[in-house]
PDBML (XML) file of the C-alpha atoms, coordinates in Angstrom:
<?xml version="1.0" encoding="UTF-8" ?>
<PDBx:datablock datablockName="MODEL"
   xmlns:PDBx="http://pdbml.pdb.org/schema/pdbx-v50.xsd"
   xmlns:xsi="http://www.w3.org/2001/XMLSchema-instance"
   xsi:schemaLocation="http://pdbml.pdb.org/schema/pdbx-v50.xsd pdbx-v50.xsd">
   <PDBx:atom_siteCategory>
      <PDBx:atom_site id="1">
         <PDBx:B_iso_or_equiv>0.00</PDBx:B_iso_or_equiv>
         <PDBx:Cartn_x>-4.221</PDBx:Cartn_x>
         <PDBx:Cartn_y>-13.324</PDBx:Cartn_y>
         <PDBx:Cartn_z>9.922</PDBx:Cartn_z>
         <PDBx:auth_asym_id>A</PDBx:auth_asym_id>
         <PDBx:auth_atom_id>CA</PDBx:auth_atom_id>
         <PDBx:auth_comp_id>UNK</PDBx:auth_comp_id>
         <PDBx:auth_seq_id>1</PDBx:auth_seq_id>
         <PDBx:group_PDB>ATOM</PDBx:group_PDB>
         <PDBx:label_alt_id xsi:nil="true" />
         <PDBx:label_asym_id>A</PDBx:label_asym_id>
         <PDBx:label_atom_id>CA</PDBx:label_atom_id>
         <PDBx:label_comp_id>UNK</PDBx:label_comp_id>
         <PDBx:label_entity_id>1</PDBx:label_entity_id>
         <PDBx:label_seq_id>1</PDBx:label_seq_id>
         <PDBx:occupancy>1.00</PDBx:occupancy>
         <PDBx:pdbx_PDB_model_num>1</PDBx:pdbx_PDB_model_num>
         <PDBx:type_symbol>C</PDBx:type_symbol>
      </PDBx:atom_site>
      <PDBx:atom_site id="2">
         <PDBx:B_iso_or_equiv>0.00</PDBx:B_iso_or_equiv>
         <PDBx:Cartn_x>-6.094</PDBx:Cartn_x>
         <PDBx:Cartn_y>-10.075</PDBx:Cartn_y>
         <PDBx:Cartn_z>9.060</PDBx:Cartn_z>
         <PDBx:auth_asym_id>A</PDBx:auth_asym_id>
         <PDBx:auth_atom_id>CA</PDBx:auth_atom_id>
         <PDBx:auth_comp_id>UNK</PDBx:auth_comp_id>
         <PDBx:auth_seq_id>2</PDBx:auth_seq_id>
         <PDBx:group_PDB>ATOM</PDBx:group_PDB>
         <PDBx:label_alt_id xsi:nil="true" />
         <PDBx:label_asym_id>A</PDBx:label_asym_id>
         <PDBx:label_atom_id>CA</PDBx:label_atom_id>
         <PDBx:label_comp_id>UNK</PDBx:label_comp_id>
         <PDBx:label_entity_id>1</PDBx:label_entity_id>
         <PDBx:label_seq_id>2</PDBx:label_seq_id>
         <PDBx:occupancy>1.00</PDBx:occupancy>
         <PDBx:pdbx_PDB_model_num>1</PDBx:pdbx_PDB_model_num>
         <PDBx:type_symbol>C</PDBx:type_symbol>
      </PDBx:atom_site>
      <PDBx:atom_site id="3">
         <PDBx:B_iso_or_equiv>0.00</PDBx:B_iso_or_equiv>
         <PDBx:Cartn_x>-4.966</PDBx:Cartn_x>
         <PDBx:Cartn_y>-8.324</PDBx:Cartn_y>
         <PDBx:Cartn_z>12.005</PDBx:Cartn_z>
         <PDBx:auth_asym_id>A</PDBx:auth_asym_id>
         <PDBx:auth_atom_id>CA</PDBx:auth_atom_id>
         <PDBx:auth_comp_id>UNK</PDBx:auth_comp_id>
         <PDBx:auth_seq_id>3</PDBx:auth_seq_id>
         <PDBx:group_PDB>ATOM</PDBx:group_PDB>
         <PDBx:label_alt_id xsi:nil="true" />
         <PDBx:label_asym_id>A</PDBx:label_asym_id>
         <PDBx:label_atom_id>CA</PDBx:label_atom_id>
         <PDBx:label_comp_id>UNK</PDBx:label_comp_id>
         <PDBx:label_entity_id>1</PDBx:label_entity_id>
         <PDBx:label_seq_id>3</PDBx:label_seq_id>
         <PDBx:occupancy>1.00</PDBx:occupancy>
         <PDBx:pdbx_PDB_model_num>1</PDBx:pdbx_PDB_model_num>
         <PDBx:type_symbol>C</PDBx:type_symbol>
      </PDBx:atom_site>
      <PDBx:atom_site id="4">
         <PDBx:B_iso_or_equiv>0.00</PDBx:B_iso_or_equiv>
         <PDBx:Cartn_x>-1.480</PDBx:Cartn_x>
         <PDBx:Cartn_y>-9.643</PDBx:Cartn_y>
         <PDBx:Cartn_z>11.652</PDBx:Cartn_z>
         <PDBx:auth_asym_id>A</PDBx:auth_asym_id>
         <PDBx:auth_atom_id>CA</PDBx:auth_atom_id>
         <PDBx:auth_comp_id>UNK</PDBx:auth_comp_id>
         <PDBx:auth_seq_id>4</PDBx:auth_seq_id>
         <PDBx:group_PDB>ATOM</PDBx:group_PDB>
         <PDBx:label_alt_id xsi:nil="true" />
         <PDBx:label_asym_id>A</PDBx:label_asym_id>
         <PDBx:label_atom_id>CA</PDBx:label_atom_id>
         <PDBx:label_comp_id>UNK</PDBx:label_comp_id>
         <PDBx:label_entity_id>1</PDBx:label_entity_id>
         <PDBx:label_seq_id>4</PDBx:label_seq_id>
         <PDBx:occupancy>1.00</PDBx:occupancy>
         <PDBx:pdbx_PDB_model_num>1</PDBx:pdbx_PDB_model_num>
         <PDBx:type_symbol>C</PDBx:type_symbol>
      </PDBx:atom_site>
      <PDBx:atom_site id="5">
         <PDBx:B_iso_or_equiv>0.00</PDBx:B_iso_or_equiv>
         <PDBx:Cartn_x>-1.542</PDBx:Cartn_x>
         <PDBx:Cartn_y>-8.006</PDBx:Cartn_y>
         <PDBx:Cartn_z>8.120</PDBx:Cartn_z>
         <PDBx:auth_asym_id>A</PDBx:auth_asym_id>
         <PDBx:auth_atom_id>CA</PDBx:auth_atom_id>
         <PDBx:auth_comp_id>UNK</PDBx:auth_comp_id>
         <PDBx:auth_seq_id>5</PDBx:auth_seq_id>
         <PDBx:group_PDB>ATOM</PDBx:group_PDB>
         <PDBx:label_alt_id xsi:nil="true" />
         <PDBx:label_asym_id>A</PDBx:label_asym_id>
         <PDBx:label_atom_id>CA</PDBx:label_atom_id>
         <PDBx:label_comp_id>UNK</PDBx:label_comp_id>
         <PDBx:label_entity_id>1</PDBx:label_entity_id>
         <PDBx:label_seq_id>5</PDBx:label_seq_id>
         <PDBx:occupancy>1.00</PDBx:occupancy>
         <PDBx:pdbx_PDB_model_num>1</PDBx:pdbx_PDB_model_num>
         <PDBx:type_symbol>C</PDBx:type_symbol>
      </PDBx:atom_site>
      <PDBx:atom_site id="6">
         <PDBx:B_iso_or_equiv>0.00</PDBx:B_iso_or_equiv>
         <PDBx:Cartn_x>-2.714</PDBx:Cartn_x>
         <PDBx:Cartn_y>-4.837</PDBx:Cartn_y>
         <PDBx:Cartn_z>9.109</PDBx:Cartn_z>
         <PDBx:auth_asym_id>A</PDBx:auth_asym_id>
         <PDBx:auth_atom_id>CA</PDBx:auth_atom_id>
         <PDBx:auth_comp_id>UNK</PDBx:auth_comp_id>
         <PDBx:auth_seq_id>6</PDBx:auth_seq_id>
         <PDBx:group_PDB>ATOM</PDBx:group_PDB>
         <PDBx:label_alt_id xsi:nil="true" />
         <PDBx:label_asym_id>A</PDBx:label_asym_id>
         <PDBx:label_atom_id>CA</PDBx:label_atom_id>
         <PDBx:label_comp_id>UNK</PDBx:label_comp_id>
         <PDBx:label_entity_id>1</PDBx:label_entity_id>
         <PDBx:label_seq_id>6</PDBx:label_seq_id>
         <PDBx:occupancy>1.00</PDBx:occupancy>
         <PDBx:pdbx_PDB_model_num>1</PDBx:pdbx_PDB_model_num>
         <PDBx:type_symbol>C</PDBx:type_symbol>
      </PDBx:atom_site>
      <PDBx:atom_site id="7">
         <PDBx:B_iso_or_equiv>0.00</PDBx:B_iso_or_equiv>
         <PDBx:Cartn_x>-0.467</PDBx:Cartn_x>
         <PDBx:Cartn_y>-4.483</PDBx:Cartn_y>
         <PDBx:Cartn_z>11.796</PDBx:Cartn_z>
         <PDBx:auth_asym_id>A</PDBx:auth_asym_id>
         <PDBx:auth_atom_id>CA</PDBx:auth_atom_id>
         <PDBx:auth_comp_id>UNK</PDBx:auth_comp_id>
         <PDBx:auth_seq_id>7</PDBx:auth_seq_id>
         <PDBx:group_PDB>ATOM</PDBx:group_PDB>
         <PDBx:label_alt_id xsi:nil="true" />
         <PDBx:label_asym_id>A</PDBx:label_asym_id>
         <PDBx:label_atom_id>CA</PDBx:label_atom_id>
         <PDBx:label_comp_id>UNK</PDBx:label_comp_id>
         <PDBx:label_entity_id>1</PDBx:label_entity_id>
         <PDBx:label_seq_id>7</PDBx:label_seq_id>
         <PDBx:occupancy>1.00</PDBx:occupancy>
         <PDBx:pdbx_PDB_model_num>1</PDBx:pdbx_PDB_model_num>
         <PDBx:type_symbol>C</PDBx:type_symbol>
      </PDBx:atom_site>
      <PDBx:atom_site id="8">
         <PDBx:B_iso_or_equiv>0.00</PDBx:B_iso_or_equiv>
         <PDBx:Cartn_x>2.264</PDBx:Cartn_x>
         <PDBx:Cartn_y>-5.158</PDBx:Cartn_y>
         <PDBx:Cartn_z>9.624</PDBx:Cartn_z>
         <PDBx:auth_asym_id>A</PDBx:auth_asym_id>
         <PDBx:auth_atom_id>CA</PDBx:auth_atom_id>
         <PDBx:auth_comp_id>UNK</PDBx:auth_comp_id>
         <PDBx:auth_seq_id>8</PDBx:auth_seq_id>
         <PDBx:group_PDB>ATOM</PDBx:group_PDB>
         <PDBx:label_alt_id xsi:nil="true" />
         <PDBx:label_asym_id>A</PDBx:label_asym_id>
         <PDBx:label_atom_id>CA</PDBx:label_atom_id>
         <PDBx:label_comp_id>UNK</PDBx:label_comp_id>
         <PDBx:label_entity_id>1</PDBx:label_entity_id>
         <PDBx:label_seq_id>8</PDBx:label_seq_id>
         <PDBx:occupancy>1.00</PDBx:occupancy>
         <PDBx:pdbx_PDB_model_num>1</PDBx:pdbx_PDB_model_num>
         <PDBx:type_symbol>C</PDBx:type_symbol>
      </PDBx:atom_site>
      <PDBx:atom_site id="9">
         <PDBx:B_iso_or_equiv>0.00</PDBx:B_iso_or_equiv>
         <PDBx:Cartn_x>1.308</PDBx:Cartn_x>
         <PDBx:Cartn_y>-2.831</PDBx:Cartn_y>
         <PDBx:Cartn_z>7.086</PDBx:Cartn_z>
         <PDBx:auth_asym_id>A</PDBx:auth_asym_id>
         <PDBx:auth_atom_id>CA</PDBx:auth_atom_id>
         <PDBx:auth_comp_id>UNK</PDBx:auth_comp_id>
         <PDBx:auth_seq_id>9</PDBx:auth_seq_id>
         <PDBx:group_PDB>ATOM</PDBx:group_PDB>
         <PDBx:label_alt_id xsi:nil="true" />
         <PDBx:label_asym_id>A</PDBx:label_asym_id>
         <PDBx:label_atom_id>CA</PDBx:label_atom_id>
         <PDBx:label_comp_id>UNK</PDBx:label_comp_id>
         <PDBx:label_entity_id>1</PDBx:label_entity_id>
         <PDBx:label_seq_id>9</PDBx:label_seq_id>
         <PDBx:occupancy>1.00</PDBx:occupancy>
         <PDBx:pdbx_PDB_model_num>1</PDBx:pdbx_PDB_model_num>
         <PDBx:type_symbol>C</PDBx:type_symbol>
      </PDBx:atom_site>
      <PDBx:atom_site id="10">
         <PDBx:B_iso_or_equiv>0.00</PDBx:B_iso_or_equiv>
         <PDBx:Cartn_x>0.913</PDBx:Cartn_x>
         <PDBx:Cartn_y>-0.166</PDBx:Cartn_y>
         <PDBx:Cartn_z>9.684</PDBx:Cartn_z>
         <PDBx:auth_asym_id>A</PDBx:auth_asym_id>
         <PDBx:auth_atom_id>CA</PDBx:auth_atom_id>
         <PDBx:auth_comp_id>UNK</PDBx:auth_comp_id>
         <PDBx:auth_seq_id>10</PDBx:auth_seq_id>
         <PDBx:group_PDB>ATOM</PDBx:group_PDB>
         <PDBx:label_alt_id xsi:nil="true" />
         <PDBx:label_asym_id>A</PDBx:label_asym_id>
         <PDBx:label_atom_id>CA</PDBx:label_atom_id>
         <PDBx:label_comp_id>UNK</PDBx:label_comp_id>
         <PDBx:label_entity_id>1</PDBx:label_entity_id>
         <PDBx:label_seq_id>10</PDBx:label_seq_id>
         <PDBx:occupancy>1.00</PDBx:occupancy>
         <PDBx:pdbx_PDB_model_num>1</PDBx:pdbx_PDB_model_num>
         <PDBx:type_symbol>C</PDBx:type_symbol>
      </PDBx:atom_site>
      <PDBx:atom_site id="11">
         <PDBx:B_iso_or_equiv>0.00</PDBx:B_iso_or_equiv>
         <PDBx:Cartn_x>4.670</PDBx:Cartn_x>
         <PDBx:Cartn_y>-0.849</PDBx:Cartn_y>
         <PDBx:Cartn_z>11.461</PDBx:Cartn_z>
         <PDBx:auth_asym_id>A</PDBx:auth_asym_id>
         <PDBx:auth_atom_id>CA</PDBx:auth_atom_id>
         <PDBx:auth_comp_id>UNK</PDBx:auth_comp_id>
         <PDBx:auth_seq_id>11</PDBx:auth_seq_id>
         <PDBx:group_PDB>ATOM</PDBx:group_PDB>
         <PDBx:label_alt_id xsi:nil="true" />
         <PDBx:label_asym_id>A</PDBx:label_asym_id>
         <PDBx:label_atom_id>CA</PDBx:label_atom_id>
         <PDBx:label_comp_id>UNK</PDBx:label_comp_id>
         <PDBx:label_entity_id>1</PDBx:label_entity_id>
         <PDBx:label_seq_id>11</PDBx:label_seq_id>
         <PDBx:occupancy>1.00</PDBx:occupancy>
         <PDBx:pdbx_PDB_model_num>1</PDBx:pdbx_PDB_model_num>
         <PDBx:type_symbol>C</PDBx:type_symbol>
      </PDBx:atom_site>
      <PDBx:atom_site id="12">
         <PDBx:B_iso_or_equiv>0.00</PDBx:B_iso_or_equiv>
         <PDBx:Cartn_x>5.959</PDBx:Cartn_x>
         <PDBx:Cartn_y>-0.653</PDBx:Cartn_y>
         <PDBx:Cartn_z>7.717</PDBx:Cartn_z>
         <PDBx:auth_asym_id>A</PDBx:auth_asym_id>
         <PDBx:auth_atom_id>CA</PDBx:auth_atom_id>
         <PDBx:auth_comp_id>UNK</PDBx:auth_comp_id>
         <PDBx:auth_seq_id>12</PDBx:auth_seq_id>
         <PDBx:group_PDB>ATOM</PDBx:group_PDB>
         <PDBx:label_alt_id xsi:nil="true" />
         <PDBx:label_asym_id>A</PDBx:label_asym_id>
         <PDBx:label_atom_id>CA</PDBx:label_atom_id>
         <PDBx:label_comp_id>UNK</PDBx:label_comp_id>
         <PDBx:label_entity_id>1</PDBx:label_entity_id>
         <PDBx:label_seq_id>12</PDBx:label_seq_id>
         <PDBx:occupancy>1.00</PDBx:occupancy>
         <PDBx:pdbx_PDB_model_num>1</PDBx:pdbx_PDB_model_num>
         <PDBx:type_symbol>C</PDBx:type_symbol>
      </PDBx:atom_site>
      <PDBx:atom_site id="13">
         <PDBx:B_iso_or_equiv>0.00</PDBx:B_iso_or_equiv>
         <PDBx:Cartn_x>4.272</PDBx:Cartn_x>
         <PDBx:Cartn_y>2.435</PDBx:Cartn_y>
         <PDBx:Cartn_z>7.554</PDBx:Cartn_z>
         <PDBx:auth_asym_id>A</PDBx:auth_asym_id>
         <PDBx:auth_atom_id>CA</PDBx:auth_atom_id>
         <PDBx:auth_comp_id>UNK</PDBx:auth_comp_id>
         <PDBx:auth_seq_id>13</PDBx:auth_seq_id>
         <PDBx:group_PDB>ATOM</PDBx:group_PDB>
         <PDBx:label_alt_id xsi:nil="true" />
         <PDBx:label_asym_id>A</PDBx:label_asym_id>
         <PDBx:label_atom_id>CA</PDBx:label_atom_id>
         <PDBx:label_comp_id>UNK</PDBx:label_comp_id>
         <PDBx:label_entity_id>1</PDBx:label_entity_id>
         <PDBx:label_seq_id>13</PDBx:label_seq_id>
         <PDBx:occupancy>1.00</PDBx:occupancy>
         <PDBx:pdbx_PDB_model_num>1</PDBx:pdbx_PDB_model_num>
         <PDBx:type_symbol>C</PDBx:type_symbol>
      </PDBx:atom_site>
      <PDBx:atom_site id="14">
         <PDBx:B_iso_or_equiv>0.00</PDBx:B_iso_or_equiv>
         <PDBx:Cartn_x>5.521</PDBx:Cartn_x>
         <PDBx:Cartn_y>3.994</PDBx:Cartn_y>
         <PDBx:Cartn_z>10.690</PDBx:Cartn_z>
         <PDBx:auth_asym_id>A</PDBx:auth_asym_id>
         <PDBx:auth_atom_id>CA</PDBx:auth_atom_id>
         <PDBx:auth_comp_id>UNK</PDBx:auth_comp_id>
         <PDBx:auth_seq_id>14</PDBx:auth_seq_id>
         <PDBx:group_PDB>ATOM</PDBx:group_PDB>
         <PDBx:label_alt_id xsi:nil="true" />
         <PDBx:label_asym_id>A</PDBx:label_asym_id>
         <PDBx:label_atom_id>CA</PDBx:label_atom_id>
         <PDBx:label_comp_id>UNK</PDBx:label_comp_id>
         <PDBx:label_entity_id>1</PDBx:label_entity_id>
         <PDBx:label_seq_id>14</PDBx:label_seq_id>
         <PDBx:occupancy>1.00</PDBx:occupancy>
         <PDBx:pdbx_PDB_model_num>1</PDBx:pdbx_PDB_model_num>
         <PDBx:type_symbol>C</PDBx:type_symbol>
      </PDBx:atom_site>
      <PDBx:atom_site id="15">
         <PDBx:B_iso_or_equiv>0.00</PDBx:B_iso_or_equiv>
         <PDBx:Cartn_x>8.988</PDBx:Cartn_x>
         <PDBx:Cartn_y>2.970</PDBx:Cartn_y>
         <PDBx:Cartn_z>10.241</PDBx:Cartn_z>
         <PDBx:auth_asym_id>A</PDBx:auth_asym_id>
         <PDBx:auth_atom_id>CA</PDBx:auth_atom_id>
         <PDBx:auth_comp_id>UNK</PDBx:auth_comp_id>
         <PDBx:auth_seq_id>15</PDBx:auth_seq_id>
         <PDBx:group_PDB>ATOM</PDBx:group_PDB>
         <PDBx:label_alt_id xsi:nil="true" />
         <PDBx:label_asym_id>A</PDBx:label_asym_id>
         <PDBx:label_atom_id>CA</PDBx:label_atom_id>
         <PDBx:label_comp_id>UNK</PDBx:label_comp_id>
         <PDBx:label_entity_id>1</PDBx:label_entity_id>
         <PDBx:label_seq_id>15</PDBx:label_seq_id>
         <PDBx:occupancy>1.00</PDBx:occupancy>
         <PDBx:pdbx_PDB_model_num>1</PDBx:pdbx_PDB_model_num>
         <PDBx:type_symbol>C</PDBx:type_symbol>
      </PDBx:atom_site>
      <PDBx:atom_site id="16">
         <PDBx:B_iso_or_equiv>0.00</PDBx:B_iso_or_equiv>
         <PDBx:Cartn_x>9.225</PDBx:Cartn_x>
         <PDBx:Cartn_y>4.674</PDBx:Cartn_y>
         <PDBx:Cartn_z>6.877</PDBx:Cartn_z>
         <PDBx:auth_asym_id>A</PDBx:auth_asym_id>
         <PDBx:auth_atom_id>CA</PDBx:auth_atom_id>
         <PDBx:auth_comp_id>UNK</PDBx:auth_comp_id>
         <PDBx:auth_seq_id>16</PDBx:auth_seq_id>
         <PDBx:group_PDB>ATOM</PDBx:group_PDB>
         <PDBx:label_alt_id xsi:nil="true" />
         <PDBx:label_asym_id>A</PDBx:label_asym_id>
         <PDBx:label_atom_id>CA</PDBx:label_atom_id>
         <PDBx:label_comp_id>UNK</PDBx:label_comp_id>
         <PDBx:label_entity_id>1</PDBx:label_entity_id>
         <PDBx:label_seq_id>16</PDBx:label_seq_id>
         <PDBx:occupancy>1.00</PDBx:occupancy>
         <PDBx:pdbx_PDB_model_num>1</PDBx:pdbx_PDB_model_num>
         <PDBx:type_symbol>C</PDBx:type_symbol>
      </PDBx:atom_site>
      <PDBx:atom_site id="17">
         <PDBx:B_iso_or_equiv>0.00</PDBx:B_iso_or_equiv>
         <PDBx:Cartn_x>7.311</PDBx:Cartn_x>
         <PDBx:Cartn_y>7.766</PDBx:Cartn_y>
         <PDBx:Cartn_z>8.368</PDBx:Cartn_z>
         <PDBx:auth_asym_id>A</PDBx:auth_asym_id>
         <PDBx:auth_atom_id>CA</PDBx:auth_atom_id>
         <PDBx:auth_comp_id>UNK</PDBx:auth_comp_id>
         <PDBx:auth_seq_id>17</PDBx:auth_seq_id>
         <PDBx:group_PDB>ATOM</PDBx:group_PDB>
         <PDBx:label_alt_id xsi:nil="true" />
         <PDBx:label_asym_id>A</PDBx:label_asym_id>
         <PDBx:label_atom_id>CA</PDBx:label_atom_id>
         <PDBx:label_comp_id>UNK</PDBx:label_comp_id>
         <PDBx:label_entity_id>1</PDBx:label_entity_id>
         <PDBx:label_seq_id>17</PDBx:label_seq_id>
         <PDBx:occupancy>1.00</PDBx:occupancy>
         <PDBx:pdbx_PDB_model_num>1</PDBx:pdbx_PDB_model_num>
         <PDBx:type_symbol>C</PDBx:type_symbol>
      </PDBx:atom_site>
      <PDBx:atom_site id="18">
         <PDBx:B_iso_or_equiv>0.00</PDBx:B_iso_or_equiv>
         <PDBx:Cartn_x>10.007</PDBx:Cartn_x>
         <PDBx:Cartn_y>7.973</PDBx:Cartn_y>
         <PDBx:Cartn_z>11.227</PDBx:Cartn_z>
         <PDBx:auth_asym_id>A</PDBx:auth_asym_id>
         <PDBx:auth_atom_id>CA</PDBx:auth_atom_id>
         <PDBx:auth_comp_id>UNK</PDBx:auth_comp_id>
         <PDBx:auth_seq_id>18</PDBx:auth_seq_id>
         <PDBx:group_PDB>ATOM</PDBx:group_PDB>
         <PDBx:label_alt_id xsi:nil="true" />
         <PDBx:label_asym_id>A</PDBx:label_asym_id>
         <PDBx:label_atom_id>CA</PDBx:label_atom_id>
         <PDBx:label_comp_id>UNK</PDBx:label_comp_id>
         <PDBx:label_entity_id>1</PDBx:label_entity_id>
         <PDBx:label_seq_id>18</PDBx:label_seq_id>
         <PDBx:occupancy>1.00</PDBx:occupancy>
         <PDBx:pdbx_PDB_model_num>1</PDBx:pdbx_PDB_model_num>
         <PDBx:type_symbol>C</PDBx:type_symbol>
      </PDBx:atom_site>
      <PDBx:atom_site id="19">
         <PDBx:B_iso_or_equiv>0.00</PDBx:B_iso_or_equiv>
         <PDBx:Cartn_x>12.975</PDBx:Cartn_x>
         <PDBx:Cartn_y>7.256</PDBx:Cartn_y>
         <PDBx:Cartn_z>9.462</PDBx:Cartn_z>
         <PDBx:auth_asym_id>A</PDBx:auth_asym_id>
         <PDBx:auth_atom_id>CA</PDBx:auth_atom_id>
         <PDBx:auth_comp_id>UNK</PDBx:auth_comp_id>
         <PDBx:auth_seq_id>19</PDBx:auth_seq_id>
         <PDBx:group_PDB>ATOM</PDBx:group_PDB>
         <PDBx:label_alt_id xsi:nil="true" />
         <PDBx:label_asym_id>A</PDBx:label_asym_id>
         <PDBx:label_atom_id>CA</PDBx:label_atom_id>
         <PDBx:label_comp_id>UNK</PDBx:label_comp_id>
         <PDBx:label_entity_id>1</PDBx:label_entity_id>
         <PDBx:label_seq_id>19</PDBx:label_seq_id>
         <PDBx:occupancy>1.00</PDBx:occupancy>
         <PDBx:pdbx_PDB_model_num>1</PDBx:pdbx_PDB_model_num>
         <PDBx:type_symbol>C</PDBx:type_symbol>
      </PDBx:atom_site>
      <PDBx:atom_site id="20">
         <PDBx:B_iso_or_equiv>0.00</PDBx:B_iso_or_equiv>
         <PDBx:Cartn_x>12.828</PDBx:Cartn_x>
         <PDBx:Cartn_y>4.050</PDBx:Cartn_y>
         <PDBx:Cartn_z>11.697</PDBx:Cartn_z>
         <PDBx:auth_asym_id>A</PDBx:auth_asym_id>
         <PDBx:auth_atom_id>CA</PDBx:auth_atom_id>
         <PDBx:auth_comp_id>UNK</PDBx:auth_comp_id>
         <PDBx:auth_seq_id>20</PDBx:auth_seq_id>
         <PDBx:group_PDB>ATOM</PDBx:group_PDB>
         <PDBx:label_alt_id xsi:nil="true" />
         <PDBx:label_asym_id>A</PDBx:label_asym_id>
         <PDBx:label_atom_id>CA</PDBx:label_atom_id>
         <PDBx:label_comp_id>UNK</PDBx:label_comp_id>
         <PDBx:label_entity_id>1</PDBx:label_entity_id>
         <PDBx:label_seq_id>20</PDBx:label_seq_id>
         <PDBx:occupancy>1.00</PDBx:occupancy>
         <PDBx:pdbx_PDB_model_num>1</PDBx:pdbx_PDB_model_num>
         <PDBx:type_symbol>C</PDBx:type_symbol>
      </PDBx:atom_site>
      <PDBx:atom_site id="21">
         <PDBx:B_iso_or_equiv>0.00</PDBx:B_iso_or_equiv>
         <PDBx:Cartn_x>14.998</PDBx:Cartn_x>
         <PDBx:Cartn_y>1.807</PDBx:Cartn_y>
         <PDBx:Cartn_z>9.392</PDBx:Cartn_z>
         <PDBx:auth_asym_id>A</PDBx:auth_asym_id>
         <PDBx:auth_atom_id>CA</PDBx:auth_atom_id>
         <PDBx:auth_comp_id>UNK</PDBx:auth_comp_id>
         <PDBx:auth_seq_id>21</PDBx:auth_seq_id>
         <PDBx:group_PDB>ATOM</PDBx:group_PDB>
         <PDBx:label_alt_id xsi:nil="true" />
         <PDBx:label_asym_id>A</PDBx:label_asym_id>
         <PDBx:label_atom_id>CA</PDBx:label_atom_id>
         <PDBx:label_comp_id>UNK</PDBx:label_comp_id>
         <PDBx:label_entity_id>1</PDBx:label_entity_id>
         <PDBx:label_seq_id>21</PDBx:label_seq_id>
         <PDBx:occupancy>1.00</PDBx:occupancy>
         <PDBx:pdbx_PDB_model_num>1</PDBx:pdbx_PDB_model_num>
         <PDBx:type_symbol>C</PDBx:type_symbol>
      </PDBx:atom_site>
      <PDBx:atom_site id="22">
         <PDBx:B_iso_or_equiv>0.00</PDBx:B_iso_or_equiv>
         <PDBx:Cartn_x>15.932</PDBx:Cartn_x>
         <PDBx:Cartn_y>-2.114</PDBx:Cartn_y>
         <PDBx:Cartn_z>9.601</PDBx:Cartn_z>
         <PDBx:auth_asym_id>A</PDBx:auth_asym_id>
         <PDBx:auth_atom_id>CA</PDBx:auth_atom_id>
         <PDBx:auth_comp_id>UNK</PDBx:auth_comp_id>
         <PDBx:auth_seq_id>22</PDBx:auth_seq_id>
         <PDBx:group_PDB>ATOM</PDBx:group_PDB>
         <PDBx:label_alt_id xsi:nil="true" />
         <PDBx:label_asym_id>A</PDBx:label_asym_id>
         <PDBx:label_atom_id>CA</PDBx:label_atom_id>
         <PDBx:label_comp_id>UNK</PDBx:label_comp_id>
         <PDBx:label_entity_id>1</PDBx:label_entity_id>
         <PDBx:label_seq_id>22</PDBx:label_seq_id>
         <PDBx:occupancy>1.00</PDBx:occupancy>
         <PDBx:pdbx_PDB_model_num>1</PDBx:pdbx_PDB_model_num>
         <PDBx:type_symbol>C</PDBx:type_symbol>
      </PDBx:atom_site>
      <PDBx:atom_site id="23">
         <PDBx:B_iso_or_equiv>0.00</PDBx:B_iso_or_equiv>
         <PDBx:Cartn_x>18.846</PDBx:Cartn_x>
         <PDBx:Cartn_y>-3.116</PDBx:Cartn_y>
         <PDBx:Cartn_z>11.001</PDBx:Cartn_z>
         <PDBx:auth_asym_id>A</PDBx:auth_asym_id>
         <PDBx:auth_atom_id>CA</PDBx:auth_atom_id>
         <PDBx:auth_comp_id>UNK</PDBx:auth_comp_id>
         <PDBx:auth_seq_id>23</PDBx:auth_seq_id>
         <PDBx:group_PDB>ATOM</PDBx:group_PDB>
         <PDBx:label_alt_id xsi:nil="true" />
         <PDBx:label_asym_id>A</PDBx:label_asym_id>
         <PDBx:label_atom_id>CA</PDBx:label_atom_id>
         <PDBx:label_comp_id>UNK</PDBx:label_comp_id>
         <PDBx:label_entity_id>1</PDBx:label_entity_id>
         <PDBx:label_seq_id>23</PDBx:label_seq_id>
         <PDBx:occupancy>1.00</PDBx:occupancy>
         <PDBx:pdbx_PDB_model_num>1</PDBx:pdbx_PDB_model_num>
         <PDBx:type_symbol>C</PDBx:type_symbol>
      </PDBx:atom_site>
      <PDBx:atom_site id="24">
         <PDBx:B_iso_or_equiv>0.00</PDBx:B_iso_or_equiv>
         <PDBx:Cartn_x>22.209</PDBx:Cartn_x>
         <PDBx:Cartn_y>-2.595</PDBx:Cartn_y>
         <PDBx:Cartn_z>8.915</PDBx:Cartn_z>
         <PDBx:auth_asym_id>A</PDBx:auth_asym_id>
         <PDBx:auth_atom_id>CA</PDBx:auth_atom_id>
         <PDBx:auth_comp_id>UNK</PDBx:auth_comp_id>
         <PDBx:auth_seq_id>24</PDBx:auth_seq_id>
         <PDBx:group_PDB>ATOM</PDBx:group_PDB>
         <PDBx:label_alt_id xsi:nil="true" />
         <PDBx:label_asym_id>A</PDBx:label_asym_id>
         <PDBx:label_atom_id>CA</PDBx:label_atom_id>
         <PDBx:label_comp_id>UNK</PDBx:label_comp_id>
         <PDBx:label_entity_id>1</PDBx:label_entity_id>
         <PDBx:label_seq_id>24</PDBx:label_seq_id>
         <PDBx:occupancy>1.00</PDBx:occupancy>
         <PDBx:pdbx_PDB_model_num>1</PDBx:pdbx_PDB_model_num>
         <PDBx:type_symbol>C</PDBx:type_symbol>
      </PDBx:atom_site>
      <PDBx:atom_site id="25">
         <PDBx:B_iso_or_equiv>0.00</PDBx:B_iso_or_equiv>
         <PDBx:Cartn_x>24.515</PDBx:Cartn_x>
         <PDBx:Cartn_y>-5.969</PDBx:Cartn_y>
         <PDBx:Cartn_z>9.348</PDBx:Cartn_z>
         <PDBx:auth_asym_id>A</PDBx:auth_asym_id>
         <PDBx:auth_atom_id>CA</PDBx:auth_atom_id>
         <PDBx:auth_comp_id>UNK</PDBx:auth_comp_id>
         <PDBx:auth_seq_id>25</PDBx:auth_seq_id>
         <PDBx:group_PDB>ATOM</PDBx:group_PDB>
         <PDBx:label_alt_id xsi:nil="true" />
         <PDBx:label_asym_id>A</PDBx:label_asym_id>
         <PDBx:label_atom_id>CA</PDBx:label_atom_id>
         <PDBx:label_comp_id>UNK</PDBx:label_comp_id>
         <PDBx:label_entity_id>1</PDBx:label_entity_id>
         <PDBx:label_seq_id>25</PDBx:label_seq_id>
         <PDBx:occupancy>1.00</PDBx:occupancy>
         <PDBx:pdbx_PDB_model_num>1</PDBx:pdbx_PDB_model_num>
         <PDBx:type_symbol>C</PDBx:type_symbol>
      </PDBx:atom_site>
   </PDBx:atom_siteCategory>
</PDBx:datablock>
């Protein structure tokens, strides 16, 4: 659960970071 959180946190992160953005539909 921790590392699931984490990871989570840091793919958040990195999608922000590189304008990596959910998709529009």
């Amino acid at each position: 659960l921790g590392s699931a959180l984490v990871l989570l946190g840091v793919l958040v992160g990195l999608s922000e970071g590189l304008g990596v953005t959910g998709d529009d539909y």
